[in-house]
Protein backbone atom coordinates (compact mmCIF):
# COMPACT_ATOMS: atom_id res chain seq x y z
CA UNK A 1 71.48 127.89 65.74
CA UNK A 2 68.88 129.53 67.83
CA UNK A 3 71.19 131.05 70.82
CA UNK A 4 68.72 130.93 73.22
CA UNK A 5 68.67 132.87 76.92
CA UNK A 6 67.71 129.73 78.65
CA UNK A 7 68.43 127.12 75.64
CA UNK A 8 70.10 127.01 72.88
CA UNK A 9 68.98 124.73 70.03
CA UNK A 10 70.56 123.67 66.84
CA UNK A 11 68.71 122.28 63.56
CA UNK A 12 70.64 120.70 60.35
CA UNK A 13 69.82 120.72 57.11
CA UNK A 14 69.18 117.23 55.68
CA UNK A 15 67.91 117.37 52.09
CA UNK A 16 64.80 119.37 52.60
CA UNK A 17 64.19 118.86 56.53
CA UNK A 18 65.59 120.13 59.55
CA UNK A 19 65.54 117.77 62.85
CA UNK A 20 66.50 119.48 65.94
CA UNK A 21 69.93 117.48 67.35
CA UNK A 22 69.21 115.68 70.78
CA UNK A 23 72.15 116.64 73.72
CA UNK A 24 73.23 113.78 76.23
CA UNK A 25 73.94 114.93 79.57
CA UNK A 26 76.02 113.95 81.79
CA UNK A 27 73.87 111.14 82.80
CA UNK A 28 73.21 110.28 79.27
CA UNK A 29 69.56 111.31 78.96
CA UNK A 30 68.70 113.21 75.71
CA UNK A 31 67.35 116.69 75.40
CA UNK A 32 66.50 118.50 72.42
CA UNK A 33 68.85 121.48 73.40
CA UNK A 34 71.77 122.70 74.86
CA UNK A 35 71.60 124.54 78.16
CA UNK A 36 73.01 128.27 77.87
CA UNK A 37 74.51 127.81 81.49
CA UNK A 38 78.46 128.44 82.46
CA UNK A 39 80.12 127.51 85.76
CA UNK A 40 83.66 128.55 86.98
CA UNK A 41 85.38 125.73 88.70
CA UNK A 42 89.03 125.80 89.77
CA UNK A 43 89.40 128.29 87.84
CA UNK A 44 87.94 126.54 84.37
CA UNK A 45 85.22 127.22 82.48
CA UNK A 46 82.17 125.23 82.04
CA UNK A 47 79.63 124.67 80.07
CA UNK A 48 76.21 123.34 79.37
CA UNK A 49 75.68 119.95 81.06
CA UNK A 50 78.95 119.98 82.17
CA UNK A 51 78.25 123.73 83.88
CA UNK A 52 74.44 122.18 85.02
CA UNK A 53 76.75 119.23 86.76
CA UNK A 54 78.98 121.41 88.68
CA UNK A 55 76.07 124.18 89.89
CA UNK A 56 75.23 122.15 93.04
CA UNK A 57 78.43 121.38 94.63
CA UNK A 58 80.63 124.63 94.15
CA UNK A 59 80.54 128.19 95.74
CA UNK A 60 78.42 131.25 95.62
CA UNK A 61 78.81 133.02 92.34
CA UNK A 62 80.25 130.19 90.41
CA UNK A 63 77.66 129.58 87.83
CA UNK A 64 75.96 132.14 85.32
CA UNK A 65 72.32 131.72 84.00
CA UNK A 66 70.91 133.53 81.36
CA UNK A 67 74.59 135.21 80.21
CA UNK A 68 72.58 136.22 76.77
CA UNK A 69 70.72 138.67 78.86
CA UNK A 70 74.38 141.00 79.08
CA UNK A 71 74.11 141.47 75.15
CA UNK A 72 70.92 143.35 75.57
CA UNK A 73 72.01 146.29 77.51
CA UNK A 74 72.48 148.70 75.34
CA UNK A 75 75.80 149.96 76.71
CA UNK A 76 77.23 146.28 76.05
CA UNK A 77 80.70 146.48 74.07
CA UNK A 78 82.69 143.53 73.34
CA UNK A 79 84.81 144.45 76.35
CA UNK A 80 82.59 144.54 78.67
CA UNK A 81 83.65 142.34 81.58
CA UNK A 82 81.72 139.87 83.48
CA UNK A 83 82.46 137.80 86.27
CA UNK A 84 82.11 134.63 87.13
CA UNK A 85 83.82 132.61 90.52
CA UNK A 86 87.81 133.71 90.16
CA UNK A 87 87.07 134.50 86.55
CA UNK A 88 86.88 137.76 84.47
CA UNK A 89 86.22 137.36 81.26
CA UNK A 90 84.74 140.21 78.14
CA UNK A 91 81.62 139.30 77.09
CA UNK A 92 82.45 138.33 73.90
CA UNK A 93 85.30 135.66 75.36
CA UNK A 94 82.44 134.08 77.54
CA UNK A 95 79.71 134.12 74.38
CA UNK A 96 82.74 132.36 72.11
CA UNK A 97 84.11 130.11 75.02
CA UNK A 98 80.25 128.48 75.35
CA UNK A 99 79.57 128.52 71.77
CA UNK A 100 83.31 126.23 71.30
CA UNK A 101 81.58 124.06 73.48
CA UNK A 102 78.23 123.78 71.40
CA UNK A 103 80.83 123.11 68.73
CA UNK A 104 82.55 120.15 70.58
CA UNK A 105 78.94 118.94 71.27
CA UNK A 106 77.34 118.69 68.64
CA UNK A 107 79.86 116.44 66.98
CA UNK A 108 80.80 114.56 70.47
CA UNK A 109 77.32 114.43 71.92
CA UNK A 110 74.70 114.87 70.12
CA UNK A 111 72.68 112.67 67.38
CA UNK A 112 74.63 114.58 64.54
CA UNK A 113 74.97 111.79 61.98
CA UNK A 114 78.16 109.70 62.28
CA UNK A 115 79.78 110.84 58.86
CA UNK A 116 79.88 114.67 59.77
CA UNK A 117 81.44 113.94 62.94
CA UNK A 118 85.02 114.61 62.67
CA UNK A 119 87.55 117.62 63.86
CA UNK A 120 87.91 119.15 60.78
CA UNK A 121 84.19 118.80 60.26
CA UNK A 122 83.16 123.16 58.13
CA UNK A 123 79.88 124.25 60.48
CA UNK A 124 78.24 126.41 58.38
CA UNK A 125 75.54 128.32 60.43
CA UNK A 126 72.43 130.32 60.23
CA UNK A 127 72.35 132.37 63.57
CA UNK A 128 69.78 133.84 64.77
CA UNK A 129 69.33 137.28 66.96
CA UNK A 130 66.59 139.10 68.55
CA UNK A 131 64.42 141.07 66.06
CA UNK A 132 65.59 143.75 68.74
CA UNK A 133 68.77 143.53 68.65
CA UNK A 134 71.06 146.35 68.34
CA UNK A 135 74.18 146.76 66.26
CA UNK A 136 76.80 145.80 68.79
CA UNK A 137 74.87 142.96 69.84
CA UNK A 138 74.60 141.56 66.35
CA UNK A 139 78.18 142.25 65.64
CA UNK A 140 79.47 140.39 69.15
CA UNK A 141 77.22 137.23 68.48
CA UNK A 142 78.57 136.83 65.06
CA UNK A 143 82.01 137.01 65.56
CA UNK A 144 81.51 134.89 68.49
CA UNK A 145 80.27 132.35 66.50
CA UNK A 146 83.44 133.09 64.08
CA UNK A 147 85.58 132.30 67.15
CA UNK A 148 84.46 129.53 67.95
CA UNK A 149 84.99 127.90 64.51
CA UNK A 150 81.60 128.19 63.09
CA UNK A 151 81.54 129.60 59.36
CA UNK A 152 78.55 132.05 59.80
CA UNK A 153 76.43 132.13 56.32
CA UNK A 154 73.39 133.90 57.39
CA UNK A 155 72.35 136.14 60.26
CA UNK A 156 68.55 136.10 60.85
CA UNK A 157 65.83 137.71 63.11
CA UNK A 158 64.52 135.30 65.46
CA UNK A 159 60.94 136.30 64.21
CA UNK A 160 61.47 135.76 60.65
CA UNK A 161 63.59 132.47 61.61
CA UNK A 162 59.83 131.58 62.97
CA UNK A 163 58.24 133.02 59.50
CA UNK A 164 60.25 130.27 57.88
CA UNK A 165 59.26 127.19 60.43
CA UNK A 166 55.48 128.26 59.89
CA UNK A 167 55.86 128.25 55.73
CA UNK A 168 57.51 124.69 56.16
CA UNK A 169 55.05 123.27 58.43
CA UNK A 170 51.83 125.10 58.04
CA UNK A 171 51.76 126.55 54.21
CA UNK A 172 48.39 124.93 53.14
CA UNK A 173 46.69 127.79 55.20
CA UNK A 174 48.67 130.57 53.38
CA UNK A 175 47.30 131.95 50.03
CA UNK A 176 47.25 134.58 47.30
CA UNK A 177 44.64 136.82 50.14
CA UNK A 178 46.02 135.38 53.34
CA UNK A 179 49.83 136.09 52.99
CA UNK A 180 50.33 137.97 56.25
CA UNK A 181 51.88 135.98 60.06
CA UNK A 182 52.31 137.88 63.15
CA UNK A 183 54.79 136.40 65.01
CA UNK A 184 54.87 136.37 68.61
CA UNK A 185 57.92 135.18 69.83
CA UNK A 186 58.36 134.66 74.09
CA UNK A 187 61.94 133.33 75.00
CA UNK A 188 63.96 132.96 78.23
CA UNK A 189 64.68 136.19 78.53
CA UNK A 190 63.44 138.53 75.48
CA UNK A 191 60.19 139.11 73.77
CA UNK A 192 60.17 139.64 70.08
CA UNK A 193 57.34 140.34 67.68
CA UNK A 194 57.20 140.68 63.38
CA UNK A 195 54.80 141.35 60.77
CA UNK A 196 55.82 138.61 58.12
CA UNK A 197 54.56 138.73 54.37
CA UNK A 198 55.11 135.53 52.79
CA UNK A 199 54.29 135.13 48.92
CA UNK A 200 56.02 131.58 47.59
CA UNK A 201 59.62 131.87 49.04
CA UNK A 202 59.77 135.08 49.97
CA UNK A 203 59.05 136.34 52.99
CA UNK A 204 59.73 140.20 53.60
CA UNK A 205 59.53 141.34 57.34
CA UNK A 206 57.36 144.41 57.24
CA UNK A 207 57.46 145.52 60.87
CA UNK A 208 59.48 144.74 64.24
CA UNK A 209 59.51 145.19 67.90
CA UNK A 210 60.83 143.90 70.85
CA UNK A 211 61.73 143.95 74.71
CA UNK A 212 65.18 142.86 76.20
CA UNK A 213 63.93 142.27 79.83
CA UNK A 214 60.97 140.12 79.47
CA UNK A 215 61.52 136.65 79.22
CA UNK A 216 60.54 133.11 80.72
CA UNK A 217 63.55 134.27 83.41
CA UNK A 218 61.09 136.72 84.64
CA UNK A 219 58.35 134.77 85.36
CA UNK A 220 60.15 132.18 87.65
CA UNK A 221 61.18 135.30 89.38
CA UNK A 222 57.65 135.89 89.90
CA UNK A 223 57.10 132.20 91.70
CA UNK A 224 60.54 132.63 93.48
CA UNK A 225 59.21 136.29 95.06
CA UNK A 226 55.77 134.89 96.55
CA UNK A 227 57.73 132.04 97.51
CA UNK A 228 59.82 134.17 100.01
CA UNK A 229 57.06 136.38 100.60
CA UNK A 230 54.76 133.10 101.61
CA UNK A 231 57.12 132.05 104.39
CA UNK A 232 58.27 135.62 105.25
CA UNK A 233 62.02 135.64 104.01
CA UNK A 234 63.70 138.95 102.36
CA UNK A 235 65.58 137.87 99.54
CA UNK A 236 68.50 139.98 100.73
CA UNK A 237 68.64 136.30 103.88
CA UNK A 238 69.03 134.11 101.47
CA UNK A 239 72.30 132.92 100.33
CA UNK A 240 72.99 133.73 96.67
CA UNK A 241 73.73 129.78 96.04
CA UNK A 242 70.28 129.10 97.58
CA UNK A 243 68.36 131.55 95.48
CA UNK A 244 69.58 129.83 92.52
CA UNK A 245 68.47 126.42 93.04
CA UNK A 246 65.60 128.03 94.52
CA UNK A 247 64.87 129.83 91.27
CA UNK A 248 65.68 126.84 89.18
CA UNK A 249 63.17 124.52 91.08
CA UNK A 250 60.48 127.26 90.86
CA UNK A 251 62.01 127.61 86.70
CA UNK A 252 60.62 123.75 86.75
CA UNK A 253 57.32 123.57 88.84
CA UNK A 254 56.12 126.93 86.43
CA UNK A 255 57.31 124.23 83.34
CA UNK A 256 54.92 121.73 84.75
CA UNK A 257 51.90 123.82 84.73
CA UNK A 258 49.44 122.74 82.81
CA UNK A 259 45.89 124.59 81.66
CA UNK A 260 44.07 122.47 84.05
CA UNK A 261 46.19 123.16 87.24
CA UNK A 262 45.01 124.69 90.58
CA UNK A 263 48.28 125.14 92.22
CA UNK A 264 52.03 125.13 92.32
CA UNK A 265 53.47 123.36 94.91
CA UNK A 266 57.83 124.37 95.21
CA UNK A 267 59.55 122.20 97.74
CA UNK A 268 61.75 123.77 99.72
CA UNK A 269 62.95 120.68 101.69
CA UNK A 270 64.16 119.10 98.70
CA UNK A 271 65.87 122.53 97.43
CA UNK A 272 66.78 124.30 100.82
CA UNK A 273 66.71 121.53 102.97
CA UNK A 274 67.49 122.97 106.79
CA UNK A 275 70.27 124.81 105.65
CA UNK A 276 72.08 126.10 108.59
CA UNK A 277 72.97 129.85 107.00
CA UNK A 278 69.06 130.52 107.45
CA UNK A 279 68.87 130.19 111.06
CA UNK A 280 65.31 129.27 110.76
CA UNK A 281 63.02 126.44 110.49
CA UNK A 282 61.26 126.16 107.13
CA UNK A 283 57.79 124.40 105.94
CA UNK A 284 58.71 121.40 103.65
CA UNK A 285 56.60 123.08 100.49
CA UNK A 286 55.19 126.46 100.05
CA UNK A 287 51.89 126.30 97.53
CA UNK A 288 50.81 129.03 95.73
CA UNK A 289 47.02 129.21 93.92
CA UNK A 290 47.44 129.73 90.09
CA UNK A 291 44.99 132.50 90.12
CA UNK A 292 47.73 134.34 92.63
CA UNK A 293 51.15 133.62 90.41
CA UNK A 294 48.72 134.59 87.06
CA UNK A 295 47.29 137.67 88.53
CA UNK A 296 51.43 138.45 89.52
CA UNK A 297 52.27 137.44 85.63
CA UNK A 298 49.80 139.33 83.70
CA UNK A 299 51.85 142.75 83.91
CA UNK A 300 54.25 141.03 81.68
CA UNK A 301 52.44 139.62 79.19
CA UNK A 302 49.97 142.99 79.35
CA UNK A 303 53.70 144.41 78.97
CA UNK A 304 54.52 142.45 75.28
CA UNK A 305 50.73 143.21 74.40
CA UNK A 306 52.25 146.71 74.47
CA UNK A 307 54.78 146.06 72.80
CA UNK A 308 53.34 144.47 69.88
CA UNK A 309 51.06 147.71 69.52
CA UNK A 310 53.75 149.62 66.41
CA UNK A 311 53.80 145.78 64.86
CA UNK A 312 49.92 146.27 64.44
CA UNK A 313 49.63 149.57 63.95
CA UNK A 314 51.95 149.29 60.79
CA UNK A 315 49.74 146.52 59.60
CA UNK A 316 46.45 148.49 59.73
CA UNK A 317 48.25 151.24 58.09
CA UNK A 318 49.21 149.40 55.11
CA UNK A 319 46.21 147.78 54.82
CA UNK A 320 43.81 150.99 55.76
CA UNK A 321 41.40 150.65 52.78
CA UNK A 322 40.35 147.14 53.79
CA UNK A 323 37.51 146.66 56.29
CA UNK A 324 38.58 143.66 57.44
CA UNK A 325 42.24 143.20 58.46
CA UNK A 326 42.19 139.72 59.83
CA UNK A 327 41.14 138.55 56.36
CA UNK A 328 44.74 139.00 55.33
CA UNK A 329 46.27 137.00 58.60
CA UNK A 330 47.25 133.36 57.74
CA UNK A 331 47.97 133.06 61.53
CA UNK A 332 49.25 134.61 64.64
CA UNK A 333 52.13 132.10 65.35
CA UNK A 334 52.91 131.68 69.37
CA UNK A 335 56.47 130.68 69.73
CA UNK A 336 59.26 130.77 71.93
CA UNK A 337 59.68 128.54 75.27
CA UNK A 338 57.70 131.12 77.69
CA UNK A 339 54.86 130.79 75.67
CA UNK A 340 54.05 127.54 77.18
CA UNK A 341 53.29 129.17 80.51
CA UNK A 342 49.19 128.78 79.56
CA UNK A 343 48.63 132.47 80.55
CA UNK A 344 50.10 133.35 77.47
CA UNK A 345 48.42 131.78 74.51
């Protein structure tokens, strides 16, 4: 289970291969994860789909994106209290509440085979954290996952959870010389990055380093900010409610870039339409150049280039005597859903 800041996706174990369970939403449409969304309504919790389904009809402050994000700080305790609509909940209540819901989902709604679909169905699970993560963090996500009726078997770094996928799909370019992967790992809302040694089945992590506050989240900040700035609106006028769906339509124009495009073009009639709580008239779609939003990007990236730097360093010190370091690298594996955003790679 890859608990992601944006998605979460889940893989099973079927006799030597590991397809990624499809979701149904509320309209019945398939995805190939789970959102990591919650909404208060009436004083319930919801979740996922269900959470996405609510977002557009209730109040300010009733849905939470990218809730993962609260495990990073490195003051959060399993008390710590977040709220959401009428609700207060600890952080560790809202992290088991949403994973009980994965649980119900994946053997209500998802493509799970039939025969493992019952109540009293044993989860095992192999969870993965940031590389980053610190010890409270790890300890709240686990027994999260205990609570909400998951048996937890294996705790791994997200990097060397991406050390495995590139043995099982790409081991005919590893070899007896080229036994090294650096793994660079962009998510929602964290940036990760390992030194893996793999020889047969083992793979030994050799060198870590992360960031908590860079993440996909960040760059449709970025979009959402010269959005505002293009038409002239502080972000402090704009309603909290509007800001999300703002954010989420400007999450799904960046999604849509491809290497080839010239321009992003958010729509701001279709998200903001002439709400009346802006007391101005608005253009019916802002564009912005790619060079622009690229040129406003590159900080972060230039920021997990940074971050990589003790990762690399601790490869060219173990390998100091060789003239050639890149002779040892099998591959420099680009994963996590940010990395899509065609700045990156």
């Amino acid at each position: 289970v890859d608990f992601g800041t944006t998605h979460t996706v889940v893989a099973y174990a079927d006799r030597g291969n590991y397809p990624v369970l499809s979701f149904t939403d509320e309209a019945g449409d398939a995805f190939e994860w789970y959102p990591s969304v919650v909404a208060e309504v009436g004083g319930e919790l919801f979740c996922g789909f269900e959470a996405l389904a609510k977002v557009d009809t209730q109040a300010p402050g009733s849905a939470l994106y990218s809730f993962k994000r609260l495990l990073a700080d490195p003051h959060a305790v399993p008390g710590l209290q977040v709220r959401i609509g009428s609700l207060r909940l600890s952080v560790a209540e809202l992290i088991a509440r949403f994973l009980a819901a994965l649980r119900v989902a994946i053997l209500t709604r998802s493509n799970l085979p039939d025969e493992y679909k019952h109540d009293d169905m044993e989860l095992e699970a192999v969870v993965a954290v940031p590389a980053h993560a610190h010890g409270a963090q790890r300890l709240i996500t686990l027994d999260a996952f205990r609570a909400a009726g998951f048996s937890p078997i294996a705790m791994l770094n997200e990097p060397s959870a991406a050390g495995f996928e590139f043995t099982h799909r790409h081991r005919s370019v590893l070899n007896a010389r080229r036994d090294h992967v650096v793994v660079y790992d962009l998510g929602g809302g964290t940036f990760d990055a390992s030194l893996v040694r793999i020889r047969a089945t083992h793979h030994e992590v050799l060198a870590t380093a992360g960031l908590g506050d860079v993440g996909g989240n960040d760059f449709d900040q970025v979009l959402c900010d010269q959005v505002l700035a293009n038409i002239g609106m502080p972000a402090q006028a704009v309603p909290h409610r509007l800001q999300q769906r703002l954010l989420l339509e400007c999450r799904d124009v960046k999604e849509r870039l491809t290497p080839s495009s010239r321009k992003l073009t958010v729509d701001l009639e279709t998200v903001l339409g002439d709400y009346a709580q802006l007391e101005r008239a608005l253009p019916a779609a802002v564009s912005i150049s790619v060079g622009d939003y690229y040129d406003a990007c590159a900080p972060l990236v230039e920021r997990t280039l940074s971050a990589m730097l003790p990762v690399m360093a601790s490869f060219e010190g173990a390998l100091q005597a060789e003239s050639n370091l890149a002779s040892h690298v099998a591959g420099i594996y680009v994963v996590g859903g940010a990395s899509c955003l065609p700045l990156v790679p």
